[in-house]
Protein backbone atom coordinates (compact mmCIF):
# COMPACT_ATOMS: atom_id res chain seq x y z
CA UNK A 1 0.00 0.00 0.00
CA UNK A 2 0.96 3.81 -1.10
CA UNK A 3 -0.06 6.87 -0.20
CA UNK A 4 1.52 9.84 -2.55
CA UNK A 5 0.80 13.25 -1.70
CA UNK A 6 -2.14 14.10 -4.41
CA UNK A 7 -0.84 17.56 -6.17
CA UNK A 8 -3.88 19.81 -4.46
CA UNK A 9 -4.29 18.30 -0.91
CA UNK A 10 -3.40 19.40 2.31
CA UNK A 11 -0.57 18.82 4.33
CA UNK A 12 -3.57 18.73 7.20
CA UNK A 13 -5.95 16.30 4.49
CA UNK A 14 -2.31 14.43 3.39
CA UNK A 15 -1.83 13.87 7.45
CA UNK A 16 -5.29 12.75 8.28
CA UNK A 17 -5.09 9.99 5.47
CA UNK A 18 -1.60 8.97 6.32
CA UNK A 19 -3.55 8.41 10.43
CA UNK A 20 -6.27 6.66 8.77
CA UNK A 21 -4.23 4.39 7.08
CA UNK A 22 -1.38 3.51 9.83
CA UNK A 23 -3.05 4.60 12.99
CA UNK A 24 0.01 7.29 13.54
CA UNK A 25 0.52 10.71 13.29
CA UNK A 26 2.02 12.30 9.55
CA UNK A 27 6.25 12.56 10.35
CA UNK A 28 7.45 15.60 8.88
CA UNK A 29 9.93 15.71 5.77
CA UNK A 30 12.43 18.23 5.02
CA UNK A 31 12.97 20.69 2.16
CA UNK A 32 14.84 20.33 -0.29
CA UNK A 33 17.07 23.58 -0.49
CA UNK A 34 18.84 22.49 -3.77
CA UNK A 35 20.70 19.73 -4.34
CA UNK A 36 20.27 18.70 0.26
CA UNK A 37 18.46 15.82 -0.62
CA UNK A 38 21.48 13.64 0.67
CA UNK A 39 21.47 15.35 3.70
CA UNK A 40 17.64 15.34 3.98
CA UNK A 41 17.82 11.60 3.96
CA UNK A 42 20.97 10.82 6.29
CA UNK A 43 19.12 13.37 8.53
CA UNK A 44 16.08 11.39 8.75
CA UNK A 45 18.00 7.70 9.48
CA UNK A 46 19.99 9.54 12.26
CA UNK A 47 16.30 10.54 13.41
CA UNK A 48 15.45 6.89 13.82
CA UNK A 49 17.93 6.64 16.30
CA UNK A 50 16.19 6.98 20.00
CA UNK A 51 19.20 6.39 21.73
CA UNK A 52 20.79 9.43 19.31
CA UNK A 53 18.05 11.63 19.86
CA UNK A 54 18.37 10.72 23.93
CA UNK A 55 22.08 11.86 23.93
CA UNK A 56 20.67 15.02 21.46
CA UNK A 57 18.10 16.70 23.94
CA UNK A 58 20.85 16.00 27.15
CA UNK A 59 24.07 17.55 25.37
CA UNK A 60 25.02 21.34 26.33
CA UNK A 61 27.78 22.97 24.24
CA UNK A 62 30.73 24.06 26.26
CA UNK A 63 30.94 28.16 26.14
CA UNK A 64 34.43 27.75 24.93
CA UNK A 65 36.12 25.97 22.07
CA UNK A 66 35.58 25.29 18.07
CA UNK A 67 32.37 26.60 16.96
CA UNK A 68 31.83 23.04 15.74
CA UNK A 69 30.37 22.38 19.13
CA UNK A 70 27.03 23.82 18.10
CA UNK A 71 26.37 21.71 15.59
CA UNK A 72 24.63 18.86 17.66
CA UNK A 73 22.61 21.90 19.47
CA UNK A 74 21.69 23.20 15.89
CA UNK A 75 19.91 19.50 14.51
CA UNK A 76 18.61 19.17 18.14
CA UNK A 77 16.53 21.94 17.37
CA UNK A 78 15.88 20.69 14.14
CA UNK A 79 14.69 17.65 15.15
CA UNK A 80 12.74 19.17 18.06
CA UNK A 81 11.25 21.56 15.13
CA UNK A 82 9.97 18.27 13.08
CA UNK A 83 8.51 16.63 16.43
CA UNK A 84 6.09 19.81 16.35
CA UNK A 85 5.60 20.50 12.80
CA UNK A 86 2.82 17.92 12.87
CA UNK A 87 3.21 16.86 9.33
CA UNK A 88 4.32 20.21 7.46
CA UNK A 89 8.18 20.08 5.68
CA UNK A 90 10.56 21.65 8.11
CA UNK A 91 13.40 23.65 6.36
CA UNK A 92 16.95 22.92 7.51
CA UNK A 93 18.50 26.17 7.01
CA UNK A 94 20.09 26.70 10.16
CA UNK A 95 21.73 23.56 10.47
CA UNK A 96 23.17 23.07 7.15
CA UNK A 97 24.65 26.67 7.20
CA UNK A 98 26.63 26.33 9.86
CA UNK A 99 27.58 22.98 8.53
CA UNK A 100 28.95 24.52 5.50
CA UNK A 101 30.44 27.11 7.26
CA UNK A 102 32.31 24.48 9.13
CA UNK A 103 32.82 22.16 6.02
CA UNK A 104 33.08 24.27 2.88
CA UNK A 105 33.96 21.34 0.80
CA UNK A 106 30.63 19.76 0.93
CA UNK A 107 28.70 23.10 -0.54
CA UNK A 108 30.96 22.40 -3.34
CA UNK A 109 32.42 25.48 -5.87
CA UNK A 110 29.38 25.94 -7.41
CA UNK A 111 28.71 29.66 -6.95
CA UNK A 112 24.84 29.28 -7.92
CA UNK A 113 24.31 27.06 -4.77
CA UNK A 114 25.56 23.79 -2.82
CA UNK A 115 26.50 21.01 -5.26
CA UNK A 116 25.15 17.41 -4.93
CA UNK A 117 26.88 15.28 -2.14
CA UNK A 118 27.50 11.45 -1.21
CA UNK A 119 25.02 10.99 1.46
CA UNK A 120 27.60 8.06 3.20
CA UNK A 121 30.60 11.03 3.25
CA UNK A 122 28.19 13.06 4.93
CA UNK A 123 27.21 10.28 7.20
CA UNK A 124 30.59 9.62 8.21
CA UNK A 125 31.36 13.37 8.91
CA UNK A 126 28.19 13.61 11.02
CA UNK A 127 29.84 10.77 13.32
CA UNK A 128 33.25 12.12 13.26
CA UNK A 129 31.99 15.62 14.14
CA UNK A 130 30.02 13.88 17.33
CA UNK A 131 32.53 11.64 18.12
CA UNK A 132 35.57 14.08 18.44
CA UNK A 133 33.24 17.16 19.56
CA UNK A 134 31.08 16.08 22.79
CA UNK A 135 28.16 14.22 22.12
CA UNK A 136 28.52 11.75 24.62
CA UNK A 137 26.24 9.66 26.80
CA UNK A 138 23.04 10.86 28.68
CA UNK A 139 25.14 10.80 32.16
CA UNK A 140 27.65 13.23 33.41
CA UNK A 141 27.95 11.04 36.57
CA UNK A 142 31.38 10.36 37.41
CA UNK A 143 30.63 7.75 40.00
CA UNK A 144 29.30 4.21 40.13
CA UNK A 145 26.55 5.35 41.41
CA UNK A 146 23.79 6.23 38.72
CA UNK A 147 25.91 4.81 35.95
CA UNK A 148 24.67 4.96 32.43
CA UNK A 149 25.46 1.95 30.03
CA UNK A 150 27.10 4.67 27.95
CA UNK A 151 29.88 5.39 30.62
CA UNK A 152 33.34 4.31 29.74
CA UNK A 153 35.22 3.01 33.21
CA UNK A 154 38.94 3.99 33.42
CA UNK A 155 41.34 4.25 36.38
CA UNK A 156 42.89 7.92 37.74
CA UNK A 157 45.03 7.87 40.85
CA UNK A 158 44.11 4.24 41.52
CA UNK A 159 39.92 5.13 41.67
CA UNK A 160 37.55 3.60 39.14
CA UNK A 161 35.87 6.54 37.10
CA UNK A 162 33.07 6.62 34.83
CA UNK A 163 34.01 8.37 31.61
CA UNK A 164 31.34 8.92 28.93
CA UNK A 165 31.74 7.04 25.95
CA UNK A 166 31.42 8.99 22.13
CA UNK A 167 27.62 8.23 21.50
CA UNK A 168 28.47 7.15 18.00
CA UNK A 169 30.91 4.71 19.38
CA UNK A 170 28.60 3.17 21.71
CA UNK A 171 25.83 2.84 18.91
CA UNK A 172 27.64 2.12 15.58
CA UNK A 173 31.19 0.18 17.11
CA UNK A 174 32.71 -3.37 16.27
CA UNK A 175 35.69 -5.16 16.58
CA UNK A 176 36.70 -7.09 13.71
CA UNK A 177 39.52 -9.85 13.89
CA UNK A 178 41.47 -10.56 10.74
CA UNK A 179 43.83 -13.31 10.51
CA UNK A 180 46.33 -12.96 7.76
CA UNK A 181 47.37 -16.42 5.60
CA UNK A 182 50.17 -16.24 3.81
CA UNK A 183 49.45 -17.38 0.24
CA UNK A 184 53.55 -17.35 -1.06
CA UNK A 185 54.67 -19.86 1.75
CA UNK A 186 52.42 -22.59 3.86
CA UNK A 187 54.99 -22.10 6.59
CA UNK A 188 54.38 -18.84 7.63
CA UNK A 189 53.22 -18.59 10.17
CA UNK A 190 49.35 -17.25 10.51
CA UNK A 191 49.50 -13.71 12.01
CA UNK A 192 46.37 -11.66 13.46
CA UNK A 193 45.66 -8.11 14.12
CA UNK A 194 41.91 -5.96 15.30
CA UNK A 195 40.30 -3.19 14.04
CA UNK A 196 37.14 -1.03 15.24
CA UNK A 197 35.20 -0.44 12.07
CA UNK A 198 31.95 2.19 12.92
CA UNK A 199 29.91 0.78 9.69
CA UNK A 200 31.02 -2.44 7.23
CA UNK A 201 31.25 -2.27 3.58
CA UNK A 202 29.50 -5.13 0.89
CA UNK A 203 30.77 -5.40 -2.23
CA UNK A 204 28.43 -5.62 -5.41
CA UNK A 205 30.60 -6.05 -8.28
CA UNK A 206 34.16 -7.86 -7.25
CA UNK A 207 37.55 -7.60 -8.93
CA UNK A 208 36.46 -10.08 -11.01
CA UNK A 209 33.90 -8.79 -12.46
CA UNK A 210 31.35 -11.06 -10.48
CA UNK A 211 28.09 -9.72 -8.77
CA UNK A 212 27.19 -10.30 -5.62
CA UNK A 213 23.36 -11.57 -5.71
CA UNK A 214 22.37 -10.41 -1.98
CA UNK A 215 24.04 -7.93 1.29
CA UNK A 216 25.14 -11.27 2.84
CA UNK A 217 27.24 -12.57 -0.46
CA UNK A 218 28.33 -8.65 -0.60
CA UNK A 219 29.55 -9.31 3.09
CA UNK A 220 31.77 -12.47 2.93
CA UNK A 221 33.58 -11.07 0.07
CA UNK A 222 34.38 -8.10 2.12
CA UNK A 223 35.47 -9.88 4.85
CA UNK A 224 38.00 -12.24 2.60
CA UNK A 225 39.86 -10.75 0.30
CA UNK A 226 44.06 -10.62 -1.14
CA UNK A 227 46.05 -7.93 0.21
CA UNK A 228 49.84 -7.50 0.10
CA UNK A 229 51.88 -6.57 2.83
CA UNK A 230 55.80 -6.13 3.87
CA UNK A 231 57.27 -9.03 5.21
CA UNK A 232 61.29 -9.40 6.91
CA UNK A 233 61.03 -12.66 5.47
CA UNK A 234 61.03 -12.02 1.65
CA UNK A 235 61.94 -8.40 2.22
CA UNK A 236 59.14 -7.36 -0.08
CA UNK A 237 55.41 -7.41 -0.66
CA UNK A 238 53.64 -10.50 -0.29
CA UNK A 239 50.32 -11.75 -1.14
CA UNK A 240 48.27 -12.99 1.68
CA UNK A 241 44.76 -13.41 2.23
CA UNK A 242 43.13 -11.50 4.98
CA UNK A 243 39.95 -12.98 6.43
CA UNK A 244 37.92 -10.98 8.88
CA UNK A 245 35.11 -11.53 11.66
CA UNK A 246 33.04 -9.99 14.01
CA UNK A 247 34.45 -10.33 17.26
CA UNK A 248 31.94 -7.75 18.54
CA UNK A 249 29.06 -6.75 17.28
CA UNK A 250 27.26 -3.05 17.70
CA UNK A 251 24.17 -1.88 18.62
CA UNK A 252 23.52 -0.42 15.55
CA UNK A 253 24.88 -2.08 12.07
CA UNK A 254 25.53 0.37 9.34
CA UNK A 255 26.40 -1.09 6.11
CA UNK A 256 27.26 0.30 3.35
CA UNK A 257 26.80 -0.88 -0.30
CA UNK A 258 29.41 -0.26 -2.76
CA UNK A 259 27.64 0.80 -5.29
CA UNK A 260 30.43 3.17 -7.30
CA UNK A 261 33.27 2.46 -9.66
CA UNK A 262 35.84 4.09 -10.27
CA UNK A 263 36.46 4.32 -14.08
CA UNK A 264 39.11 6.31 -16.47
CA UNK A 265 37.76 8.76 -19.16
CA UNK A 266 39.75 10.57 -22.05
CA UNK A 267 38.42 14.02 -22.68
CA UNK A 268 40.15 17.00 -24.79
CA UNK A 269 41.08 18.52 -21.13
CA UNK A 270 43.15 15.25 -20.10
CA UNK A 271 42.12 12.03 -18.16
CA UNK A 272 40.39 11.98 -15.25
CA UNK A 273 38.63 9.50 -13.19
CA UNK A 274 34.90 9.28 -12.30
CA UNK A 275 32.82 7.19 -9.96
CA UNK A 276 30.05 5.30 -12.00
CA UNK A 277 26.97 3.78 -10.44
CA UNK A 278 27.28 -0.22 -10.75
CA UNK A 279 23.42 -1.27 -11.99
CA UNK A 280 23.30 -3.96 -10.60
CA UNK A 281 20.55 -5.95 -8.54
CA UNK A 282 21.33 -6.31 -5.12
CA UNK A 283 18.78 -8.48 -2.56
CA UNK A 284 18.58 -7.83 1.05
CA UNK A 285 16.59 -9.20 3.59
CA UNK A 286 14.61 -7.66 6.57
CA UNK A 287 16.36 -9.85 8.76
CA UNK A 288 20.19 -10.36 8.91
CA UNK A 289 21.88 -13.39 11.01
CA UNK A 290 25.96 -12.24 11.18
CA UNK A 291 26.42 -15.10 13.20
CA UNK A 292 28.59 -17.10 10.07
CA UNK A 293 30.49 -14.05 10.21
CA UNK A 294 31.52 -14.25 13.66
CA UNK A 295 34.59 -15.07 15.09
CA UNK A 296 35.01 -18.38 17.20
CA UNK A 297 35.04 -16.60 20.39
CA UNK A 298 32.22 -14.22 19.52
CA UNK A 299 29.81 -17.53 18.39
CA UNK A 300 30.31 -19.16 22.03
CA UNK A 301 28.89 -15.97 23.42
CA UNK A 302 26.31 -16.02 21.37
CA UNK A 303 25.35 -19.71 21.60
CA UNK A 304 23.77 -18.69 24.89
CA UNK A 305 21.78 -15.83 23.45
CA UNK A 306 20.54 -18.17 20.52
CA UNK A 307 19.20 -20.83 22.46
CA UNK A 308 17.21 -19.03 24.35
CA UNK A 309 15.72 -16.97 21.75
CA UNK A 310 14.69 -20.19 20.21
CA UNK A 311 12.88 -21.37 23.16
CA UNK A 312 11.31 -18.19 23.92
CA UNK A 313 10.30 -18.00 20.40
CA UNK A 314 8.88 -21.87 20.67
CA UNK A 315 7.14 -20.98 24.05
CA UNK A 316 5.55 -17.83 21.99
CA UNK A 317 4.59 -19.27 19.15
CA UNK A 318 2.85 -22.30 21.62
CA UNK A 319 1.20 -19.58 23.51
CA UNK A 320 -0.35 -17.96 20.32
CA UNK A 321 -1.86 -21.42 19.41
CA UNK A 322 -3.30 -21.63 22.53
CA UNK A 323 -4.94 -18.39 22.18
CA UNK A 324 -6.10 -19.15 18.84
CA UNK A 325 -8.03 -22.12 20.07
CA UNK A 326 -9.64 -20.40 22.56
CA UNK A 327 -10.98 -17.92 20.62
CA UNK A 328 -11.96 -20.54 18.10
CA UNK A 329 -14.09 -22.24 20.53
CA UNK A 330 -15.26 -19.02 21.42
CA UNK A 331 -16.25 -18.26 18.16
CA UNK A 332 -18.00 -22.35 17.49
CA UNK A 333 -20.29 -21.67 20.63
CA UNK A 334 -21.34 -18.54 19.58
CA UNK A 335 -22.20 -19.07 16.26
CA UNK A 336 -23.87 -22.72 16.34
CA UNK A 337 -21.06 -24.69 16.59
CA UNK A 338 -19.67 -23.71 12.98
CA UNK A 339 -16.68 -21.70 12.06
CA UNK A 340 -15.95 -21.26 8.61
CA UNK A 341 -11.94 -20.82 6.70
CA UNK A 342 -13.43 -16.93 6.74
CA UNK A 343 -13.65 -16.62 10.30
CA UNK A 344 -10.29 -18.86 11.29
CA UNK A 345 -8.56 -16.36 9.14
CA UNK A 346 -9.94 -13.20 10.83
CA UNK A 347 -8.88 -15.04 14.74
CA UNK A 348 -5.74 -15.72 13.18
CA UNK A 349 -4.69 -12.35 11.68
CA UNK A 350 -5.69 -10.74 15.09
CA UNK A 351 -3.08 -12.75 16.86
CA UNK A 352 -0.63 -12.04 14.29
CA UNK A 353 -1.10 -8.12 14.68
CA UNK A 354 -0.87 -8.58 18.76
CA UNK A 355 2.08 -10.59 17.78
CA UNK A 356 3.94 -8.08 15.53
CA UNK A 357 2.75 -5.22 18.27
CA UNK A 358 4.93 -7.43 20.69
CA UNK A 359 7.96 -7.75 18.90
CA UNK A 360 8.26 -4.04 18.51
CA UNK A 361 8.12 -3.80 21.83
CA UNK A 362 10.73 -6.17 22.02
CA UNK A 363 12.46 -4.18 18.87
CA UNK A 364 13.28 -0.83 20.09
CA UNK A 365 13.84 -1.50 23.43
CA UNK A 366 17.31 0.22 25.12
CA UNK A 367 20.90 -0.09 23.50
CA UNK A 368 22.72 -2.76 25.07
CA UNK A 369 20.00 -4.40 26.70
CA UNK A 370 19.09 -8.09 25.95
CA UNK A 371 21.21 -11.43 24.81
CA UNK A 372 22.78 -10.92 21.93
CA UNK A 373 22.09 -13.22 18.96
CA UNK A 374 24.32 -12.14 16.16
CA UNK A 375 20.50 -11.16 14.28
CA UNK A 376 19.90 -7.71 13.63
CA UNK A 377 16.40 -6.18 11.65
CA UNK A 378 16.49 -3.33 9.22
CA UNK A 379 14.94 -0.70 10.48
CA UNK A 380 16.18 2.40 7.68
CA UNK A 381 17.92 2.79 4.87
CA UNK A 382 19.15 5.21 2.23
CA UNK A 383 18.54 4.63 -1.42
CA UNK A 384 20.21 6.22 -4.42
CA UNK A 385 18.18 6.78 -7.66
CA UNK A 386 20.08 7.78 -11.16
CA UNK A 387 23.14 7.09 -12.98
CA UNK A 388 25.71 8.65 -10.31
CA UNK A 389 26.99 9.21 -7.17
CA UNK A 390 27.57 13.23 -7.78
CA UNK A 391 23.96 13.63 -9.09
CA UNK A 392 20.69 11.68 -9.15
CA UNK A 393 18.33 11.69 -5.75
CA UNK A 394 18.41 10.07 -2.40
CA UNK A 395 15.91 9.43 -0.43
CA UNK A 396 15.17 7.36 3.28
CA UNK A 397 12.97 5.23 4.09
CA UNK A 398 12.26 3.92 7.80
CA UNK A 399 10.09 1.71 10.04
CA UNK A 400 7.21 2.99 11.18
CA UNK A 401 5.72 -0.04 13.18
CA UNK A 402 4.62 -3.38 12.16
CA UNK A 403 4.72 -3.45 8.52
CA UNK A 404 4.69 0.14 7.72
CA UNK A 405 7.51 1.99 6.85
CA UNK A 406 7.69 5.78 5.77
CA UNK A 407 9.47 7.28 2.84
CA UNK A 408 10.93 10.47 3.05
CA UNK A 409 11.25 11.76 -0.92
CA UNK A 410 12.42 15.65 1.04
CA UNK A 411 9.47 16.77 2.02
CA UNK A 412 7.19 14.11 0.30
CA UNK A 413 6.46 11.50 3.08
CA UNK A 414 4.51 8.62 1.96
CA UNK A 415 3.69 5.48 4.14
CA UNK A 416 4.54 1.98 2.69
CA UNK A 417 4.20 -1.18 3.54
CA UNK A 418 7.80 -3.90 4.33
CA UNK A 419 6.84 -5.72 0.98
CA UNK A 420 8.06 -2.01 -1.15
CA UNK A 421 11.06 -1.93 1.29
CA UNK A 422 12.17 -5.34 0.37
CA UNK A 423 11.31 -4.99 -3.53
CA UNK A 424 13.98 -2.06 -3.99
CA UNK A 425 17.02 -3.98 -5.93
CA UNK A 426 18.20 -0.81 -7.43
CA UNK A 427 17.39 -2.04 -11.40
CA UNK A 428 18.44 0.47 -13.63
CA UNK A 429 17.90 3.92 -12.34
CA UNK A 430 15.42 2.85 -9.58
CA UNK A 431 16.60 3.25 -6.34
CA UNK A 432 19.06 1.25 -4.85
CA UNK A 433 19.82 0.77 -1.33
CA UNK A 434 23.58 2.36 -0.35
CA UNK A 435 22.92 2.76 3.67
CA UNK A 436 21.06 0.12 5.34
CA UNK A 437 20.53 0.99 9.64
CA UNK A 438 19.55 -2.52 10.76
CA UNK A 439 19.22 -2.62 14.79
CA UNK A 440 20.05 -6.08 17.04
CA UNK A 441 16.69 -8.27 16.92
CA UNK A 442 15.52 -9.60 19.94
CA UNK A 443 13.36 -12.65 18.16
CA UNK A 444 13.02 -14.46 14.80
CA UNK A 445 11.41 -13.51 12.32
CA UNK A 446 10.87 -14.19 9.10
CA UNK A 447 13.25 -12.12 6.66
């Protein structure tokens, strides 16, 4: 199901019909100033956030410093601006010119306005700029008392101290193991080293000019791959092949679709190089299991976790059967002891909606609480629509609740159902999902 704003409604008729159909208020978009609509959209999945938007309305600049340190004041009140807006486009005026005042290079040198910008740089800025300039956790308690799962301990003068931790760290970080295999000589020995990556990358088209078919194929070729590196032994580079794994996992998964490549063209000026949009078909599911990606360790913590989200899921799903034949019986003794395929269906659907009430719930429940399972849900993305990645549209698209999902064309917000979400494959100049937010998923479901 659709809903497109009709060319002569209302943004007050447009909200009313957007309530009828999903039972929620109208979210408001943003305006498209020319050329923003990459910042409109990474905007909105930053929105989706709660634990984000927490850390947001708690931060206070500090009076002195870089005037960077208004910027997460600036989209606090932009964000607080949408929450009352009640369905009319918010412009982002305020925000974005101080952003380009602190980063000239993404208005670009065109002197009639801003230039189009990669929506994933601008990501990526957004949690540099919070991670290096404040926006921490929700506590500023420097005790054990009243601790905050945000708060970073450390040791001064032989005390333990609560230090908050970079909100974007605490949300978006993982620790990835590699182990490096030599591929010139069996005897070398196999050497390891860690990295924190803040979102991962899956790769559509490889070096050989084979295409990944869904995010999760996109994923393990990411995570193996040939590298060469200086080695004592042969005093020179040497080809090895670095696989990786999860040997934490975030809150938050970011990952990124590499969707550009970079190609040579011969013009009278010279040669220069451009970034092309590969159009190619990409799947992805709404459900993501990142367990076969884990590292040993990281899989016998998780074992726990798994197990018992299986039986709570059996006991559930036994529960729900039980309710189903009581109100089946219900339903045969009121009308004359017959109960047609019609009605089983309408007792059955009921459940179903209770059911997928629940696991929201369950869903967006508090960073860091929970087992962890290794399965995370989407819950927003970022598409890209056109040719490429220095022109053509984004756009965002996010969970609403249950099945319905908003899309935020700037300040064109339409509600859609999961079964649109999952049918975007990016064929030809449709869009195609770059930044996919998925969030840890406290039960099974079906992707």
């Amino acid at each position: 199901m659709k809903l497109d704003i009709i060319p002569d409604i209302s943004y007050e008729d447009h909200g009313r019909i957007f309530q009828q159909i999903t039972g929620e208020k109208m979210p408001s978009g943003l305006v498209n100033f020319g050329n923003s609509c990459y910042m409109n959209a990474t905007l909105h999945l930053f929105r989706k956030i709660s634990d984000f938007r927490k850390a947001l309305e708690s931060y206070k600049p500090n009076p002195y410093g870089h005037k960077i340190r208004f910027l997460p004041e600036e989209l606090k009140e932009l964000f607080k601006q949408m929450d009352e807006a009640e369905g009319r486009p918010v412009r982002t005026n305020k925000f974005a010119n101080l952003f380009f005042e602190l980063r000239p290079e993404f208005y670009g040198d065109d002197t009639e306005g801003p230039s189009q910008q990669d929506a994933e740089e601008f990501f990526q800025k957004l949690i540099d700029d919070f991670s290096a300039f404040g926006l921490c956790s929700l506590s500023n308690t420097n005790t054990i008392q009243g601790t905050h799962p945000l708060m970073m301990p450390h040791f001064m003068n032989g005390q333990l101290h609560l230090q908050p931790q970079a909100i974007p760290n605490h949300l978006f970080q993982m620790s990835i193991l590699h182990e490096w295999h030599c591929l010139e000589d069996d005897t070398y020995p196999v050497e390891t080293s860690k990295d924190l990556w803040m979102k991962v990358n899956t790769i559509v088209l490889d070096t050989r000019g084979e295409v990944s078919e869904n995010i999760q194929e996109g994923l393990e070729k990411c995570l193996s791959n040939e590298i060469q590196k200086y080695t004592h032994r042969f005093n020179r580079d040497t080809r090895f092949l670095r696989k990786s794994s999860f040997d934490s996992l975030p809150s938050y998964l970011v990952i990124q679709q590499m969707l550009w490549e970079r190609k040579r063209v011969l013009t009278e000026e010279g040669e220069h190089f451009v970034r092309e949009k590969i159009m190619k078909t990409v799947k992805f599911p709404r459900v993501l299991d990142l367990y076969p990606f884990c590292s040993s360790s990281l899989k016998t913590r998780l074992d726990y976790g798994r197990v018992l989200q299986q039986k709570r899921f059996g006991e559930f799903e036994e529960k729900k059967q039980k309710e189903f034949n009581n109100l089946k019986e219900e339903a045969t003794l009121k009308n004359g002891g017959i109960v047609d395929e019609k009605l089983e269906a309408e007792l059955w659907s009921k459940l179903e909606a209770q059911a997928k009430r629940h696991h929201d719930e369950e869903l967006y429940r508090a960073p860091g609480t929970g087992t962890e399972t290794g399965m995370y849900e989407l819950i927003g993305l970022i598409t890209h629509q056109g040719y490429s990645m220095n022109s053509g549209h984004y756009v965002a698209w996010t969970h609403l609740k249950e099945d319905y999902w908003v899309k935020y064309d700037d300040d064109n917000v339409t509600a859609i159902r999961i079964e649109d979400i999952l049918n975007l494959r990016g064929v030809e100049d449709s869009h195609a999902p770059y930044i996919c937010l998925l969030y840890t998923s406290p039960s099974p479901r079906d992707s």
